[in-house]
N, C-alpha and C. Protein backbone atom coordinates (compact mmCIF):
# COMPACT_ATOMS: atom_id res chain seq x y z
N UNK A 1 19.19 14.30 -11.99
CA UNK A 1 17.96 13.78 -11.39
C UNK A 1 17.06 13.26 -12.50
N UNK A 2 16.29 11.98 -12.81
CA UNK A 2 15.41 11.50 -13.15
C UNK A 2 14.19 12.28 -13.42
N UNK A 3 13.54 12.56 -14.19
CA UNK A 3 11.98 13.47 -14.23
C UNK A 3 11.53 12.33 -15.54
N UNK A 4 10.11 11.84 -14.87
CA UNK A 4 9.86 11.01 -15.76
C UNK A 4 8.89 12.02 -16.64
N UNK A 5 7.88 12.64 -15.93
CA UNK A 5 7.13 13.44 -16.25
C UNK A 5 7.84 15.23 -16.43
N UNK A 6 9.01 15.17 -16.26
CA UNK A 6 8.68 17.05 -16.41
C UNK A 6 9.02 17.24 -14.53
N UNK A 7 9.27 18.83 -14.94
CA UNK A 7 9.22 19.87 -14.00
C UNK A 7 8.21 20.76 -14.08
N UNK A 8 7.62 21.00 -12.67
CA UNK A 8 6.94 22.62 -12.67
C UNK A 8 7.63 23.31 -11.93
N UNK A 9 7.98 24.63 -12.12
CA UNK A 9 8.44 25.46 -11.50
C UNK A 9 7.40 25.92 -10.39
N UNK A 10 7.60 26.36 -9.07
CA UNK A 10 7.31 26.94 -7.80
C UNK A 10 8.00 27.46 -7.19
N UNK A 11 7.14 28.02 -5.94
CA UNK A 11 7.71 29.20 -5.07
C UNK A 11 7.59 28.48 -3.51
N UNK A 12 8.78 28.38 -2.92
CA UNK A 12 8.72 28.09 -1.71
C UNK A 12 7.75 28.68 -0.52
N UNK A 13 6.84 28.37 -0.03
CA UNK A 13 6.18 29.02 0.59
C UNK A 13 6.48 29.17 2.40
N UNK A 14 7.02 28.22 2.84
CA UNK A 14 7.56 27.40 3.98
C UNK A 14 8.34 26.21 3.96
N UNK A 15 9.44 26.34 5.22
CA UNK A 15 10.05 25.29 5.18
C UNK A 15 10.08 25.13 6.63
N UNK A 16 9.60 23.88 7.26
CA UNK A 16 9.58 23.29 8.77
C UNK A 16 10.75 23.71 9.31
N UNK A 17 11.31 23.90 10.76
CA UNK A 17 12.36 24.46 11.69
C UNK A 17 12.33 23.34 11.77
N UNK A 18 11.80 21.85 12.02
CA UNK A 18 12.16 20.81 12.59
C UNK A 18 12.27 19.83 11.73
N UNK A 19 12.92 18.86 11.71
CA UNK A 19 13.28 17.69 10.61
C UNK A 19 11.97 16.52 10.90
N UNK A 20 11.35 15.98 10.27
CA UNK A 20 10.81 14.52 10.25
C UNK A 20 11.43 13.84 10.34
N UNK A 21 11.48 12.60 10.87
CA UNK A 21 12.23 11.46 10.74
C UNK A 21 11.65 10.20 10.15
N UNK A 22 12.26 9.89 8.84
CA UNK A 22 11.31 8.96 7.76
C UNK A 22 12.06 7.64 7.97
N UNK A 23 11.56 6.82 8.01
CA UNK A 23 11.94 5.31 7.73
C UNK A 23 13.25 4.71 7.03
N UNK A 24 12.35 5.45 5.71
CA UNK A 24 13.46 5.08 4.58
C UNK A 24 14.11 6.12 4.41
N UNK A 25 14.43 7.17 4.34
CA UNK A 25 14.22 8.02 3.72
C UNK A 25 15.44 9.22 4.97
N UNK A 26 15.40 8.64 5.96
CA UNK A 26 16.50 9.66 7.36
C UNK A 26 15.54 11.14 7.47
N UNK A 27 16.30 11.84 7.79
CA UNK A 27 15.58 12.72 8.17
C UNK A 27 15.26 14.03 6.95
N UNK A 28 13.79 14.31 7.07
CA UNK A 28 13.47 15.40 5.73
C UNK A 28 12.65 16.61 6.94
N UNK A 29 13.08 17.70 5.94
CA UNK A 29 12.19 18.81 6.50
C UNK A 29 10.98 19.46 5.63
N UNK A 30 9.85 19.42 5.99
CA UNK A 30 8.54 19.44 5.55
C UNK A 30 8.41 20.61 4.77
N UNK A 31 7.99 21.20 3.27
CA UNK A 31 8.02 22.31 3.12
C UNK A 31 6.25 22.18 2.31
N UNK A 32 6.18 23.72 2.29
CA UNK A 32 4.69 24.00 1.46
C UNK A 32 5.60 24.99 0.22
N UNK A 33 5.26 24.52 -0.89
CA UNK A 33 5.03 24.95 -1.90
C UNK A 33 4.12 25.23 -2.88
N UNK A 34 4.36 26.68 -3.61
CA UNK A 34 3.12 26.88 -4.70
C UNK A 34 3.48 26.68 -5.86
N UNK A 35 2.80 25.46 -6.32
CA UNK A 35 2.74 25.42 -8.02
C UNK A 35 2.49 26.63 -8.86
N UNK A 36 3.22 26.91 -10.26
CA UNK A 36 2.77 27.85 -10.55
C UNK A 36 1.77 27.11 -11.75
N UNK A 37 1.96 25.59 -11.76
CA UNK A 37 0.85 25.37 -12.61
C UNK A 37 -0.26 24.15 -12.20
N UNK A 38 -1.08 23.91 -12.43
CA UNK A 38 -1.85 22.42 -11.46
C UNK A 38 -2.36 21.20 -12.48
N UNK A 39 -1.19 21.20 -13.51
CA UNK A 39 -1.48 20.18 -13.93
C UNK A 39 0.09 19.88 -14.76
N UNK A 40 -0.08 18.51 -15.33
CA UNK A 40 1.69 17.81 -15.64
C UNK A 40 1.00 16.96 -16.86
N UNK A 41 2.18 17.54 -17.68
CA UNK A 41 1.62 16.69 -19.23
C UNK A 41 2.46 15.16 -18.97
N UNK A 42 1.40 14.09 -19.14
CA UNK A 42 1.28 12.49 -19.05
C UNK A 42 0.81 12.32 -20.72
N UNK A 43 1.97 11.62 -21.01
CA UNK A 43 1.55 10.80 -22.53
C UNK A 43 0.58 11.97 -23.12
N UNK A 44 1.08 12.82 -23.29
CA UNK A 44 0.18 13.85 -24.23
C UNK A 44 -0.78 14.54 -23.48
N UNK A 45 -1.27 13.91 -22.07
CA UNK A 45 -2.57 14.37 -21.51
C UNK A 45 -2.58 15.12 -20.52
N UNK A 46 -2.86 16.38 -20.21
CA UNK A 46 -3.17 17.08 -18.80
C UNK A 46 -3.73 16.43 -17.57
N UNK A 47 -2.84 16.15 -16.98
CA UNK A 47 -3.64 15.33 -15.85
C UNK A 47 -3.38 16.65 -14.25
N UNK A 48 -4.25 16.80 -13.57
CA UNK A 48 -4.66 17.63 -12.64
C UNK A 48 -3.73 16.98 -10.80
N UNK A 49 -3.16 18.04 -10.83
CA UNK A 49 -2.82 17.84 -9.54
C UNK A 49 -3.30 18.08 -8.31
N UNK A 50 -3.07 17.32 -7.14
CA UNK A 50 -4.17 17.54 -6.18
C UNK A 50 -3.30 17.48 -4.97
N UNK A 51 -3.87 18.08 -3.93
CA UNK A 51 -3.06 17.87 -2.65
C UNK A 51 -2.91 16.66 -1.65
N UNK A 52 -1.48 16.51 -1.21
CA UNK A 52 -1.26 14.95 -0.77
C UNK A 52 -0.78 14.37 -1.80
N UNK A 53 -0.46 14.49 -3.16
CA UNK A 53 0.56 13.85 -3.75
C UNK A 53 1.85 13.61 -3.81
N UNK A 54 2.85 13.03 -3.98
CA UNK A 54 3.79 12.82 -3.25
C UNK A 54 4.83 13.13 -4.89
N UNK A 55 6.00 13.81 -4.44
CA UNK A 55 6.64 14.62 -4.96
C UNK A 55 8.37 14.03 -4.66
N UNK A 56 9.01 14.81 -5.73
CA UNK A 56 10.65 14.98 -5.51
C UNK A 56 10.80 16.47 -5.97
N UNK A 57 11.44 17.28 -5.20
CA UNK A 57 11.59 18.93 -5.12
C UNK A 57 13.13 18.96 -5.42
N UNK A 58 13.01 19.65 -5.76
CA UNK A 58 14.71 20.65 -6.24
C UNK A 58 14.89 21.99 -6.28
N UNK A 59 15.17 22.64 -5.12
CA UNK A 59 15.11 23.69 -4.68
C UNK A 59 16.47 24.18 -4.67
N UNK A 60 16.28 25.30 -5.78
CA UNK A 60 18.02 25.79 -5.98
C UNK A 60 17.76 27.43 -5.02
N UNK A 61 18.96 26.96 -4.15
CA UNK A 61 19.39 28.07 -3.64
C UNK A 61 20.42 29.36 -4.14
N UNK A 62 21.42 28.72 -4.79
CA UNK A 62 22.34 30.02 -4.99
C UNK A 62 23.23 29.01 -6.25
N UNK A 63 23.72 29.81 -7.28
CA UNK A 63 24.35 29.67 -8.28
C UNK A 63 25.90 29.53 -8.11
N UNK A 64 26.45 28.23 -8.56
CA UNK A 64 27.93 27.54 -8.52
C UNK A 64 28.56 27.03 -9.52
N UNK A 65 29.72 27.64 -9.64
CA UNK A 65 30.65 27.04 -10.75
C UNK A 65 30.84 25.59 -10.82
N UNK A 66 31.13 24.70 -11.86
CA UNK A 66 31.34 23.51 -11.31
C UNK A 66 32.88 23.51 -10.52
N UNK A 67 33.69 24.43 -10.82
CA UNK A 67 34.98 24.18 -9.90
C UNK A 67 34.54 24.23 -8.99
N UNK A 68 33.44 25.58 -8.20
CA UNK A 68 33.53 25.59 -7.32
C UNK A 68 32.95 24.91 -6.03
N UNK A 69 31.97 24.12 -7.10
CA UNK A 69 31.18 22.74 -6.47
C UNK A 69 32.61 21.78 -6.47
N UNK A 70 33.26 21.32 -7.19
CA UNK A 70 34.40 20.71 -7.20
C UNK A 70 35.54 20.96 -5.59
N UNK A 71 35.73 22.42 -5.38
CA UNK A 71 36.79 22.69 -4.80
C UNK A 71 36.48 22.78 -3.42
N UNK A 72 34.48 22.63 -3.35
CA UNK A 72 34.29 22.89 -2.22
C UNK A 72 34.80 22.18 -0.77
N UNK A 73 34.63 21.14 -1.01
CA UNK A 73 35.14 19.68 0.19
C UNK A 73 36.49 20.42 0.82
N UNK A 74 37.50 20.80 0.01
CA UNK A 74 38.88 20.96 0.02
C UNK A 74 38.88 22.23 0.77
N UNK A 75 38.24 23.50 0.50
CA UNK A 75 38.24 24.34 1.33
C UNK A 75 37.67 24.51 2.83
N UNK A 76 36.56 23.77 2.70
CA UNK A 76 36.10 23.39 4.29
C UNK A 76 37.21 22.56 4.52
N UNK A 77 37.59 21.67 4.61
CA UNK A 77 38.89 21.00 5.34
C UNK A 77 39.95 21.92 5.68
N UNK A 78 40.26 22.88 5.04
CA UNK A 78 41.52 24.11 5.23
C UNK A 78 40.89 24.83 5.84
N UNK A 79 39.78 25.49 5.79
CA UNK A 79 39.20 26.60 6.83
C UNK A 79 38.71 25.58 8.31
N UNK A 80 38.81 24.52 8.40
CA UNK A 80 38.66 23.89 9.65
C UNK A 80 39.78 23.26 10.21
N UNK A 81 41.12 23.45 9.30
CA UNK A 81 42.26 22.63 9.62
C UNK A 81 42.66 24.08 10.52
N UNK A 82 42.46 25.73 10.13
CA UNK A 82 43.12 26.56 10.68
C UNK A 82 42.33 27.04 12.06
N UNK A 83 41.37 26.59 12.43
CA UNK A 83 40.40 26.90 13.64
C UNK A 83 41.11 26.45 14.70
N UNK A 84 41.09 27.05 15.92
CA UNK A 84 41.80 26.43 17.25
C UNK A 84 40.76 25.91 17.84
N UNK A 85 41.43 24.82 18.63
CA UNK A 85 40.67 23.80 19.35
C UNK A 85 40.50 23.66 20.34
């Protein structure tokens, strides 16, 4: 992923039960998050964050090997090839 400016780390606070449906963008689900900091170093300078700014999030859920990011596709196809129909 691209970070022109940096990461702040946060804490998920909520995540919407229902999807939005964006234009460009297909469907996103709305979340509130807490900064743990309120400002992002720009060209040397602290600049202050405010609410309503518009963001890209990366929210890691659970820790993966790259095989097993690799092998994943392949095992859902076998655990759905053995399901009755």
């Amino acid at each position: 992923m691209f970070t022109r400016y940096g990461t702040i780390p946060g804490k998920v606070l909520s995540i919407s039960r229902d999807a939005v449906q964006d234009g460009k963008k297909g469907l996103l689900y709305p979340a509130r998050i807490a900064l743990l900091r309120n400002t992002i170093d720009v060209d040397g300078r602290k600049l202050p964050l405010g609410a309503g700014m518009a963001l890209m999030a990366e929210i890691k859920t659970d820790h993966r090997t790259v095989i097993d990011y690799l092998l994943s596709p392949i095992r859902r196809v076998g655990h759905e090839s053995l399901r009755e129909r």
